[in-house]
N, C-alpha and C. Protein backbone atom coordinates (compact mmCIF):
# COMPACT_ATOMS: atom_id res chain seq x y z
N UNK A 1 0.42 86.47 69.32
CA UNK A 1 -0.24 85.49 70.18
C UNK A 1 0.62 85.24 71.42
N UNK A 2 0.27 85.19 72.31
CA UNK A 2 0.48 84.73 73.46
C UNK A 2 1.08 83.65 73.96
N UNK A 3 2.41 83.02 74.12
CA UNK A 3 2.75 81.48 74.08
C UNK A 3 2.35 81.09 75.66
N UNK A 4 1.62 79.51 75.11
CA UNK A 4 1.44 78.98 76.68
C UNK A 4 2.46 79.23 77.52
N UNK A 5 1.93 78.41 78.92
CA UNK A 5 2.84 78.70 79.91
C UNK A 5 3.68 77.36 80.17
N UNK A 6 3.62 76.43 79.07
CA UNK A 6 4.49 74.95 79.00
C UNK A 6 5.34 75.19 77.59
N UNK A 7 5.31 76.47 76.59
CA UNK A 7 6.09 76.79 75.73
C UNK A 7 7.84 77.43 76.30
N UNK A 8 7.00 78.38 77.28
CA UNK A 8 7.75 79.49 78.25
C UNK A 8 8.58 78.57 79.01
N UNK A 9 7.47 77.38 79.65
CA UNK A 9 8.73 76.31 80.65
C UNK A 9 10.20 75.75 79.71
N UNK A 10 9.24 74.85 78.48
CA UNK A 10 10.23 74.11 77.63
C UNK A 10 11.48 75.02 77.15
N UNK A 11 10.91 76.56 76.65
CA UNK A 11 12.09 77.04 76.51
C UNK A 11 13.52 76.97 77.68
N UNK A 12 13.10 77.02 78.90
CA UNK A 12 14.53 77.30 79.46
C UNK A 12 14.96 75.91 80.37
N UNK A 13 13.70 74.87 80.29
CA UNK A 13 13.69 73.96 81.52
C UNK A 13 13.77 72.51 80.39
N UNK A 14 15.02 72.03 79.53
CA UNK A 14 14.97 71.05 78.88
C UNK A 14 14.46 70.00 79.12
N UNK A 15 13.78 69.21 78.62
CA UNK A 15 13.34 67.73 78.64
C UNK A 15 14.47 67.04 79.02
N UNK A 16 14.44 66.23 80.15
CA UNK A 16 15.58 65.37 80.86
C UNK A 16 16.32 66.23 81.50
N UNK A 17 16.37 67.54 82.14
CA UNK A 17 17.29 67.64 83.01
C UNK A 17 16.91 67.56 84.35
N UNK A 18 17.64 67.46 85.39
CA UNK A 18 17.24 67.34 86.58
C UNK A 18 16.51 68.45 87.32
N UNK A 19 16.86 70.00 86.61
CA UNK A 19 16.32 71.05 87.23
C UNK A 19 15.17 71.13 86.31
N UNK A 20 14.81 70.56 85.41
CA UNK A 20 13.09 70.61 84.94
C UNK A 20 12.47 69.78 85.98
N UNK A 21 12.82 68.24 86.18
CA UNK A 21 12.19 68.05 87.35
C UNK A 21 12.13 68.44 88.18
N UNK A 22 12.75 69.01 89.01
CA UNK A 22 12.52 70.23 89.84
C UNK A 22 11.52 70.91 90.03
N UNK A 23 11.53 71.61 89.45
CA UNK A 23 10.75 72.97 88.52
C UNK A 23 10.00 72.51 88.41
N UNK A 24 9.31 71.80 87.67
CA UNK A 24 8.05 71.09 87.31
C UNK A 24 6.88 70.46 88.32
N UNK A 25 7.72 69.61 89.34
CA UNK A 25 7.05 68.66 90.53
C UNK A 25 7.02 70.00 91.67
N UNK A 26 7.86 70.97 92.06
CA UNK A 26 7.53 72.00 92.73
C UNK A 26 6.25 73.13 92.21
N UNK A 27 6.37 73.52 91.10
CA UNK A 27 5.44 74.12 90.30
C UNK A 27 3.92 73.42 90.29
N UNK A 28 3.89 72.57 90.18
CA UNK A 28 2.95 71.20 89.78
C UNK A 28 2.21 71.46 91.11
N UNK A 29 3.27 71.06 92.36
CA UNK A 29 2.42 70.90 93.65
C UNK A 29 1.58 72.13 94.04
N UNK A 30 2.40 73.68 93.85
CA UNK A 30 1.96 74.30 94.14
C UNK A 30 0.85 74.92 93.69
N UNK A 31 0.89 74.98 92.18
CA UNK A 31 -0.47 74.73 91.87
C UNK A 31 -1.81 74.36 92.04
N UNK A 32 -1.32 72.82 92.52
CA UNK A 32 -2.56 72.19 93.01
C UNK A 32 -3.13 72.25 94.34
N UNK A 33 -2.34 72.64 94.97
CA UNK A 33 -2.52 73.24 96.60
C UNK A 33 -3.28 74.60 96.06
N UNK A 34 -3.03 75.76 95.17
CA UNK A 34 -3.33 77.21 95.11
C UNK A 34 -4.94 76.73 94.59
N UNK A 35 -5.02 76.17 93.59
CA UNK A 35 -6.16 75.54 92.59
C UNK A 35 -7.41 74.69 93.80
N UNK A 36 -6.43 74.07 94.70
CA UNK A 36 -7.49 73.39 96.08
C UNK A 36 -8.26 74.60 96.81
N UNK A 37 -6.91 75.53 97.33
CA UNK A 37 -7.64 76.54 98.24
C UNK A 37 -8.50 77.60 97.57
N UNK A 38 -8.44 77.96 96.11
CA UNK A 38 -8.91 78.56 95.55
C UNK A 38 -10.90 78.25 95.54
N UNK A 39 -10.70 76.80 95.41
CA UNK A 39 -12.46 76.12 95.32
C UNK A 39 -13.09 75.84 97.00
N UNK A 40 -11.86 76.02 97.82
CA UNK A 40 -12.25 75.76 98.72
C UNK A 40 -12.74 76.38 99.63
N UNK A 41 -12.18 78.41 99.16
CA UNK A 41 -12.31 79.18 99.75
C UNK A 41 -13.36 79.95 99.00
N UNK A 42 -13.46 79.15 97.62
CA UNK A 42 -14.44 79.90 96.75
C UNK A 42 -14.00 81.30 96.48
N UNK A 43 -12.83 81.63 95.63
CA UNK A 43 -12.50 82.58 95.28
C UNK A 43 -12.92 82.85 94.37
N UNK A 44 -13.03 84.62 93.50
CA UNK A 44 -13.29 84.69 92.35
C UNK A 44 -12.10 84.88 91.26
N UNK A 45 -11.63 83.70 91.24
CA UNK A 45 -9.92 83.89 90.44
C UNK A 45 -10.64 82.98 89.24
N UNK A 46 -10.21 82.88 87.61
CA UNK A 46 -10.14 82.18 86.71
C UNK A 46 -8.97 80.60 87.02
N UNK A 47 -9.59 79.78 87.16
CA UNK A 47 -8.76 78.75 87.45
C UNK A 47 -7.55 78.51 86.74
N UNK A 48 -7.80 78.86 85.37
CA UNK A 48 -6.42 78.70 84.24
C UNK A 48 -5.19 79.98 84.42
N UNK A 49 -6.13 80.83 84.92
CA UNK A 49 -4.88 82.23 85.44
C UNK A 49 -4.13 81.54 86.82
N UNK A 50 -5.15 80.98 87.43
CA UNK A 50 -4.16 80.28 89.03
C UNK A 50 -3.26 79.47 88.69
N UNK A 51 -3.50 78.36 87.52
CA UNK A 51 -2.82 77.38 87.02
C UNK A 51 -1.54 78.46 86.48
N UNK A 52 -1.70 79.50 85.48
CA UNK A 52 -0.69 79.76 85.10
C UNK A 52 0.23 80.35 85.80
N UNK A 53 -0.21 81.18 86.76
CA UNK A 53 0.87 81.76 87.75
C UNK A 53 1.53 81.11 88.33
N UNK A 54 1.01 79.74 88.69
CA UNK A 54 1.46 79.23 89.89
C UNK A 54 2.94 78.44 89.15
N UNK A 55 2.63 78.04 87.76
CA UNK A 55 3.54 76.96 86.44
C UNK A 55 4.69 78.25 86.42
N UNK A 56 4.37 79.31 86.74
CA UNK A 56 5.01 80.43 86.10
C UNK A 56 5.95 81.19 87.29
N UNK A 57 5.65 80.81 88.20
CA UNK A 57 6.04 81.71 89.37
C UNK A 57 7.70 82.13 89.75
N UNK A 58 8.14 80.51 89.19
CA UNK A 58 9.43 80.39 89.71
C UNK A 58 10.34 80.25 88.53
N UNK A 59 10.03 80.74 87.53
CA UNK A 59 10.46 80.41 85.83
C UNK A 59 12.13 81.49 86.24
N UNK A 60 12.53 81.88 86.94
CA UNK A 60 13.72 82.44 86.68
C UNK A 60 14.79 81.77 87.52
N UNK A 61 14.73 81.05 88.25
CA UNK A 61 15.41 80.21 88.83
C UNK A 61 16.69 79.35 88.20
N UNK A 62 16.25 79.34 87.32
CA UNK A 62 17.66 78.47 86.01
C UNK A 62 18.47 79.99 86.05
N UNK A 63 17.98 81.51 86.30
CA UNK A 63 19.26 82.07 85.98
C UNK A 63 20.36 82.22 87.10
N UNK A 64 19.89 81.29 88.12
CA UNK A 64 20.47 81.74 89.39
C UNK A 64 21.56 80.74 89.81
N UNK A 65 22.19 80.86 91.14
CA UNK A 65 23.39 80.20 91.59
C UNK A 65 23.06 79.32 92.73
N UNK A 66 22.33 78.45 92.49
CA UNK A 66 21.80 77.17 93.39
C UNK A 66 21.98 76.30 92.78
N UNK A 67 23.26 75.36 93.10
CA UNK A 67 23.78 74.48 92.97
C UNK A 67 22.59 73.00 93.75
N UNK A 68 22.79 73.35 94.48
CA UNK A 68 21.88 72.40 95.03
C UNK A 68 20.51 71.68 94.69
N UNK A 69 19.90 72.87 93.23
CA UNK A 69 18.50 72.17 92.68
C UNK A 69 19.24 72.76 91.16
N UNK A 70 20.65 72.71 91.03
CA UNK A 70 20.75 72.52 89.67
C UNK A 70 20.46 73.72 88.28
N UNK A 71 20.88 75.05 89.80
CA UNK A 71 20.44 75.99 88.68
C UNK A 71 22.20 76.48 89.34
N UNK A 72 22.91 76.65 87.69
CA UNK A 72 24.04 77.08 87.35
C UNK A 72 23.94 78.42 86.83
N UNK A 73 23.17 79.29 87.04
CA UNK A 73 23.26 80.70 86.75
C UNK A 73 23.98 81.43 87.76
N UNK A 74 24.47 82.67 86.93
CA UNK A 74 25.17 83.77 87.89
C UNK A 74 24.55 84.74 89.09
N UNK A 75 23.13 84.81 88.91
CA UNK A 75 22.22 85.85 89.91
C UNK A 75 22.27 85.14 91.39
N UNK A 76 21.87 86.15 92.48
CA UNK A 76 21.57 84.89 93.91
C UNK A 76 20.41 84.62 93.85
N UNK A 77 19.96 83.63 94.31
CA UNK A 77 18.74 82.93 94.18
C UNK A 77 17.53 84.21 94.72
N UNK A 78 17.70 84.75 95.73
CA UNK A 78 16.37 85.85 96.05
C UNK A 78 16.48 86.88 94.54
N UNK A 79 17.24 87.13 93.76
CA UNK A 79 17.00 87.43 92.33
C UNK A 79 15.46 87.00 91.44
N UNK A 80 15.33 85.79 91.33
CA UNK A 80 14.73 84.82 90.90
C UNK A 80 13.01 85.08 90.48
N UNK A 81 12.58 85.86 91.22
CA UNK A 81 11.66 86.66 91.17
C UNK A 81 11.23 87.83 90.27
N UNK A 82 12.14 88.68 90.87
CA UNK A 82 12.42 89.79 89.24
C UNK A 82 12.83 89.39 88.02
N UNK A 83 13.56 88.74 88.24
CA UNK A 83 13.98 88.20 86.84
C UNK A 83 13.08 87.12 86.02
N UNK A 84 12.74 86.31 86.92
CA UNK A 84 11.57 85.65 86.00
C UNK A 84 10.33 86.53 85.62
N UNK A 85 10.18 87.56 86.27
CA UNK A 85 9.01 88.56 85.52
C UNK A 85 9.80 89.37 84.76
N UNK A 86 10.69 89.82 84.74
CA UNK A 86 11.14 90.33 83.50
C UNK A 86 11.16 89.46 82.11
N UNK A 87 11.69 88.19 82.73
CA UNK A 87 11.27 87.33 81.50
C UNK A 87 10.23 86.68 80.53
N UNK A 88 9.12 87.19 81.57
CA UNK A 88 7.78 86.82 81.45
C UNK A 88 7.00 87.94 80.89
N UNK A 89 7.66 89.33 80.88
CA UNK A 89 6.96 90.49 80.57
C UNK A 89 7.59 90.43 79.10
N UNK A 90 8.71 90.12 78.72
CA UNK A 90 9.37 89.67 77.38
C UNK A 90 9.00 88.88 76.73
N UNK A 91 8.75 87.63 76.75
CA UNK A 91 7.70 86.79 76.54
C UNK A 91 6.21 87.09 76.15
N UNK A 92 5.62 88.89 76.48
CA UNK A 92 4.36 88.69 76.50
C UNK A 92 3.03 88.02 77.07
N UNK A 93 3.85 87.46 78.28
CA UNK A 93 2.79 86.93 79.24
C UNK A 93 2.07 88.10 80.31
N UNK A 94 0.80 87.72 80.33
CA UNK A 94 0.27 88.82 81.30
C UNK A 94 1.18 89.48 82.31
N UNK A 95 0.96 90.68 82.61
CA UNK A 95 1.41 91.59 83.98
C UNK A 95 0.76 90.46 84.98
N UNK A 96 -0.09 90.53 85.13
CA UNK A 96 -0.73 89.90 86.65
C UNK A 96 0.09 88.65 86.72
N UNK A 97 0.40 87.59 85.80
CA UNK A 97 0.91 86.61 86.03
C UNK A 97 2.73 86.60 86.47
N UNK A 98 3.23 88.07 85.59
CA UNK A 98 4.56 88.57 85.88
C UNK A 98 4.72 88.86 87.42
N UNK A 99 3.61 89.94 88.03
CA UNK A 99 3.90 90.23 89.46
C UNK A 99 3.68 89.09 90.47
N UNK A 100 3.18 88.16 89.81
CA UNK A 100 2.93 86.86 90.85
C UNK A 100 4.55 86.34 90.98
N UNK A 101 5.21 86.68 89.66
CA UNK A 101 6.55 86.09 89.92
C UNK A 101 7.37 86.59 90.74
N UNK A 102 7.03 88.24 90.63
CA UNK A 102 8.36 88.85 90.95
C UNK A 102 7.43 89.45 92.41
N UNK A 103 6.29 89.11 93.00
CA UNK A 103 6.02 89.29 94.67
C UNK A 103 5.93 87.92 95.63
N UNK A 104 6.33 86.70 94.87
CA UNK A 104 5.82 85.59 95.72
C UNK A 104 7.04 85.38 96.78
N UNK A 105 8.40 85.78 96.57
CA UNK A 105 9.42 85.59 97.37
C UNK A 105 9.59 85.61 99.33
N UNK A 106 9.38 84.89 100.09
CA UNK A 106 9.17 85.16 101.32
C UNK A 106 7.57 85.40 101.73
N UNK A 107 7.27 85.72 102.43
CA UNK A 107 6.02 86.25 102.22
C UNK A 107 5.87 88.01 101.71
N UNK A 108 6.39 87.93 101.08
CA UNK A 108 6.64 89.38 100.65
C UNK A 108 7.69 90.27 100.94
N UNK A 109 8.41 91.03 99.88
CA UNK A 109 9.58 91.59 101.26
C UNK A 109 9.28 93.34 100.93
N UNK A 110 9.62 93.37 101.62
CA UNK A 110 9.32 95.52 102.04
C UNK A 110 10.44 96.18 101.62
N UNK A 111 10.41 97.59 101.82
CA UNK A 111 11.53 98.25 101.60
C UNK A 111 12.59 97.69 102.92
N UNK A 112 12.38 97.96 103.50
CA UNK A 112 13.04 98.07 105.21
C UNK A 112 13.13 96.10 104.90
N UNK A 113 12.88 95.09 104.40
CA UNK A 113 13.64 94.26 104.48
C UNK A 113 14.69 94.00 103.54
N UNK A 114 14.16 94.73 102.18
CA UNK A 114 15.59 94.60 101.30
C UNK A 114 16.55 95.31 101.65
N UNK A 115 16.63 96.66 102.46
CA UNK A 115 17.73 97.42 103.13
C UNK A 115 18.28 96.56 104.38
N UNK A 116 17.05 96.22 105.48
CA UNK A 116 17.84 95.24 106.18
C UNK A 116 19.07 94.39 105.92
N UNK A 117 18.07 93.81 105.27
CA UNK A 117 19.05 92.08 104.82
C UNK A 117 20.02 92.71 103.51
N UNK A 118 20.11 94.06 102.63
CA UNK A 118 20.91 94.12 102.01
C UNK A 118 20.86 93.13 100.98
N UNK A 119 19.59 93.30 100.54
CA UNK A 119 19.47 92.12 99.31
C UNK A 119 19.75 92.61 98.26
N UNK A 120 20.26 91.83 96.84
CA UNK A 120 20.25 92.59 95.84
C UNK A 120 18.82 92.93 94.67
N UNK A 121 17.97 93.36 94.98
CA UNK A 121 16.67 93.75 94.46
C UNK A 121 17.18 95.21 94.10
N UNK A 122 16.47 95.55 92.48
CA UNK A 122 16.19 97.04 92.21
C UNK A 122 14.93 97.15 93.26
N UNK A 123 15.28 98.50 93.34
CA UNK A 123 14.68 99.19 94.41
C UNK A 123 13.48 100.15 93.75
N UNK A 124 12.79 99.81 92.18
CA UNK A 124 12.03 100.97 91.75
C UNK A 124 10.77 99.69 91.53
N UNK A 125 10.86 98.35 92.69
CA UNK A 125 9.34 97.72 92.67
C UNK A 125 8.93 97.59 93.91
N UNK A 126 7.75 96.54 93.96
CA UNK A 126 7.61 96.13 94.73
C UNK A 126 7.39 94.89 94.62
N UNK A 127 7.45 94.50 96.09
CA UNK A 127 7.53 93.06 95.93
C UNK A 127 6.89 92.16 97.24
N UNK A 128 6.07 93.17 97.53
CA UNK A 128 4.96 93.13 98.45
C UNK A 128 3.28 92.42 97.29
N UNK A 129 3.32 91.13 97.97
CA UNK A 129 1.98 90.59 96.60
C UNK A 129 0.65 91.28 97.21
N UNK A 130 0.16 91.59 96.28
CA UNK A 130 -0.96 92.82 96.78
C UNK A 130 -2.73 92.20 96.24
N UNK A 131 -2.38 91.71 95.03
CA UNK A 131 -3.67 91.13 94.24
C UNK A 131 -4.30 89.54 94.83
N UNK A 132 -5.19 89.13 94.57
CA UNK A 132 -5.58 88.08 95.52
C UNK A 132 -4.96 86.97 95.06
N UNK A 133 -4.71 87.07 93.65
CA UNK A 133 -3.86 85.92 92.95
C UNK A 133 -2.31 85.96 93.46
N UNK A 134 -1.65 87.50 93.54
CA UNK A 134 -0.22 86.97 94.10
C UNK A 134 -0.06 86.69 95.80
N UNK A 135 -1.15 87.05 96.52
CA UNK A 135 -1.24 86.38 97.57
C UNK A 135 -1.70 85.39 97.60
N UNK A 136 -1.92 84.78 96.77
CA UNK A 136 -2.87 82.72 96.72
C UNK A 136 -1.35 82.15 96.88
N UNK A 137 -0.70 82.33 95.58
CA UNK A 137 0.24 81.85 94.95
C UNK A 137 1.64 82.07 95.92
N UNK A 138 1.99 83.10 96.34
CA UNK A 138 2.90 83.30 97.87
C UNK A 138 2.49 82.20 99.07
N UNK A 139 1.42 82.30 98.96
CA UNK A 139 0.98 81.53 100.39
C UNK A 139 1.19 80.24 99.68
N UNK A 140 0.59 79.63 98.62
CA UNK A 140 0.55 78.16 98.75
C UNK A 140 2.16 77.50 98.34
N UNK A 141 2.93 78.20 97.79
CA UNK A 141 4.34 78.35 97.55
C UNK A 141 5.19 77.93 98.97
N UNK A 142 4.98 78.57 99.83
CA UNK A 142 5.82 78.60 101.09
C UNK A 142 5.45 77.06 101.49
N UNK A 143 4.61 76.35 100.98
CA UNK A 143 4.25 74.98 101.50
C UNK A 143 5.19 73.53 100.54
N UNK A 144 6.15 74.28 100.23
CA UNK A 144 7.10 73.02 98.69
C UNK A 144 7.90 73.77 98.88
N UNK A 145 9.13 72.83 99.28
CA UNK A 145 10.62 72.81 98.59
C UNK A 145 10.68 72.72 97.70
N UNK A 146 12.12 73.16 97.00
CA UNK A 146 12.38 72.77 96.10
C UNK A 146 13.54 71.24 95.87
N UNK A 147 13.76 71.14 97.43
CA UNK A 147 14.80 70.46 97.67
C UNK A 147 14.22 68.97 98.81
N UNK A 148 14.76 68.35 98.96
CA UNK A 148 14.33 67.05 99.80
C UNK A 148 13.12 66.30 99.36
N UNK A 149 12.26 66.28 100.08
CA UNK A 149 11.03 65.02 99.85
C UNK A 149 10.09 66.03 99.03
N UNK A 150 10.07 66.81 99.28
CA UNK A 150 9.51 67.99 98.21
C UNK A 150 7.87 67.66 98.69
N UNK A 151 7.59 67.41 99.67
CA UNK A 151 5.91 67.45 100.22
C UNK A 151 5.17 68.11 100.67
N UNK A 152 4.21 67.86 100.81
CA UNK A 152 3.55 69.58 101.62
C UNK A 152 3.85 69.99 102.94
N UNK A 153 4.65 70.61 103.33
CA UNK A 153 5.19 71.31 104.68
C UNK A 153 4.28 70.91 105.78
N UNK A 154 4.35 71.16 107.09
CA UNK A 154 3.45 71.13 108.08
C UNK A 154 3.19 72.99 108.40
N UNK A 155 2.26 73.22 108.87
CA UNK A 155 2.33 74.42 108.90
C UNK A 155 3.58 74.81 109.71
N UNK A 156 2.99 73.94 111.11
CA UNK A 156 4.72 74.46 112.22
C UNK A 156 5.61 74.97 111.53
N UNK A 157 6.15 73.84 110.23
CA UNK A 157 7.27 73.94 109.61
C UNK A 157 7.52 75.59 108.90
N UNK A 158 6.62 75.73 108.00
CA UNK A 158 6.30 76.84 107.06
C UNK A 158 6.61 77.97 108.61
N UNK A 159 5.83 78.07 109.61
CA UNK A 159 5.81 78.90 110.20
C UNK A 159 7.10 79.45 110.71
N UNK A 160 8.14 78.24 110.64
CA UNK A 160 9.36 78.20 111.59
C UNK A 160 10.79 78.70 110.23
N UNK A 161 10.38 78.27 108.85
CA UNK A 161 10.74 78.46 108.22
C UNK A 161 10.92 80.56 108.04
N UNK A 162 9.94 80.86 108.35
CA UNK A 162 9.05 82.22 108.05
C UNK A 162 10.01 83.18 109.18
N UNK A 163 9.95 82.63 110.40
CA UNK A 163 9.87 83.45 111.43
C UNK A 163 11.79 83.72 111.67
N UNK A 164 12.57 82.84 110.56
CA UNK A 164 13.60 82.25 110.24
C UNK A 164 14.31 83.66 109.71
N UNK A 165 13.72 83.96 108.72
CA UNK A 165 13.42 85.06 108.10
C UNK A 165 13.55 86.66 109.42
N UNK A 166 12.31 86.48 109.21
CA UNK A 166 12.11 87.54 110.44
C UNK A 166 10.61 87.61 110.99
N UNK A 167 10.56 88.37 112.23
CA UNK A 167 9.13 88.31 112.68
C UNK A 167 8.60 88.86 111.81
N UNK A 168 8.92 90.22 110.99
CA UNK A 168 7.60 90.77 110.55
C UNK A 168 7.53 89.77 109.11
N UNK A 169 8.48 89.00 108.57
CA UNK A 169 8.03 88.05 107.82
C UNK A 169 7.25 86.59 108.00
N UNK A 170 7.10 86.35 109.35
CA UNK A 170 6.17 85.48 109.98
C UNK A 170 5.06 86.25 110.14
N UNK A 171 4.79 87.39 110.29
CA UNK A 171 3.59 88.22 111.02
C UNK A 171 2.83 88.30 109.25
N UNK A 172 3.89 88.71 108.47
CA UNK A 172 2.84 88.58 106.78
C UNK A 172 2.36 87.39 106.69
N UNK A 173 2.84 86.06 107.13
CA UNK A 173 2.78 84.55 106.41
C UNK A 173 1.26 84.70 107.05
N UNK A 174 1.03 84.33 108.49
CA UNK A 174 0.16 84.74 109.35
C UNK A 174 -1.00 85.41 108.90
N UNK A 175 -0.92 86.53 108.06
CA UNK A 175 -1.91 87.12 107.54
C UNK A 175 -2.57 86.28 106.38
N UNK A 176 -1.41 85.98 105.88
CA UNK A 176 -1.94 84.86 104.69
C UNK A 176 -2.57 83.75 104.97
N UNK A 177 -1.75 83.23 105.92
CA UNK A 177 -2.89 82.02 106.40
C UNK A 177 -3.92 82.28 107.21
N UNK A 178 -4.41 83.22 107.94
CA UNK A 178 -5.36 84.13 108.32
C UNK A 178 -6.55 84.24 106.78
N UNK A 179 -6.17 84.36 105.58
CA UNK A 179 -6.98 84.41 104.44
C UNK A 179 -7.52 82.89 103.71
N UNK A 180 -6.04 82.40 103.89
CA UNK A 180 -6.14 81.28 102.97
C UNK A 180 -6.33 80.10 103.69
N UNK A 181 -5.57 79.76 104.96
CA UNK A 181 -5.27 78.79 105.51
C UNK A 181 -6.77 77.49 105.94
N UNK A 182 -6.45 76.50 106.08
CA UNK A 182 -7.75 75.44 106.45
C UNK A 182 -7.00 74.24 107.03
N UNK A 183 -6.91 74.82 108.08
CA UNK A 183 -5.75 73.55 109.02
C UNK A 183 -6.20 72.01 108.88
N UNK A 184 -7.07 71.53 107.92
CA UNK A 184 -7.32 70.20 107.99
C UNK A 184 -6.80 69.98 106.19
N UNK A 185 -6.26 70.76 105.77
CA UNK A 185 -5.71 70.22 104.38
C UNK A 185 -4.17 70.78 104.58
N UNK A 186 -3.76 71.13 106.23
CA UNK A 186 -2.08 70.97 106.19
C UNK A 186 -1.81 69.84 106.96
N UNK A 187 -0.99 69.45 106.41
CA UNK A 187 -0.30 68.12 107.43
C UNK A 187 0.31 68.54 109.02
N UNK A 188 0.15 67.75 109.82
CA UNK A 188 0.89 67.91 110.92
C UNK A 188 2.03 67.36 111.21
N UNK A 189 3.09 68.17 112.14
CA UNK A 189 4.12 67.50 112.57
C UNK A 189 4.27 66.15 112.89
């Protein structure tokens, strides 16, 4: 059987620590932002698969080295991705819900940006979100910190955040909000 996707949390995200809250109120939001644009755009996604990807997305984050939201692991945080779908493919949780984990990072990154930037990613995936669910879940993601007031971004922000990155990683966000976007359910500056 299949363990929920609040079995999978409890295992690594204890009751009372500060990085479950975290995890949880970031996860939570993004969800409900992915779950909004989903009815809003009238997608044909299963609502409980959006729910789960979205609870699920960022599940590897406790193995990483971000001090700052309380994850004391050894990996660097752009890790966080692969590794939570590896953990999730161990677990027995769907593939589709695994690649939501391990493509939501940035708005996607390419070959030519993990060589760029010299990231540490195996090099035998991808991590370009391709399915309509790991592009929901990328896009509504980039709108929550994990850190500060933890609210829904302004787009400006997201955009400036993106372009931070690099152009052709603003030029993907762009596409996404080109799909998903409805400028009267983002906040403004």
């Amino acid at each position: 059987m299949t363990p929920s996707y609040q079995s999978v949390i409890d295992q690594y995200y204890p009751e009372g620590s500060p990085l479950r809250d975290i995890f949880l109120r970031h996860s939570r939001s993004v969800a409900a932002f992915a779950l909004e644009i989903a009815v809003k755009c009238r997608l044909p996604l299963d609502p409980a698969i959006v729910e789960e990807a979205a609870m699920l997305h960022d599940i590897g984050i406790f193995l990483t080295d971000a001090p700052g939201i309380h994850c004391h692991g050894t990996a660097p945080y752009i890790a966080h991705g692969f590794l939570g779908a590896d953990l999730l493919r161990r677990h027995g949780i769907s593939e589709k819900v695994a690649r939501v984990a391990e493509r939501h990072t940035g708005s996607g990154l390419t070959p030519d940006d993990i060589a760029a930037q010299n990231l540490p990613l195996p090099a035998d995936r991808s991590y370009m979100p391709a399915t309509l669910l790991e592009r929901l879940i990328c896009y509504a993601d980039k709108f929550y910190s994990k850190s500060g007031d933890m609210k829904r971004k302004s787009l400006d922000k997201v955009k400036a955040s993106q372009a931070r990155i690099s152009e052709a990683t603003l030029q993907r966000f762009e596409r996404l909000h080109d799909e998903f976007g409805r400028e009267s359910d983002i906040p403004k500056d």
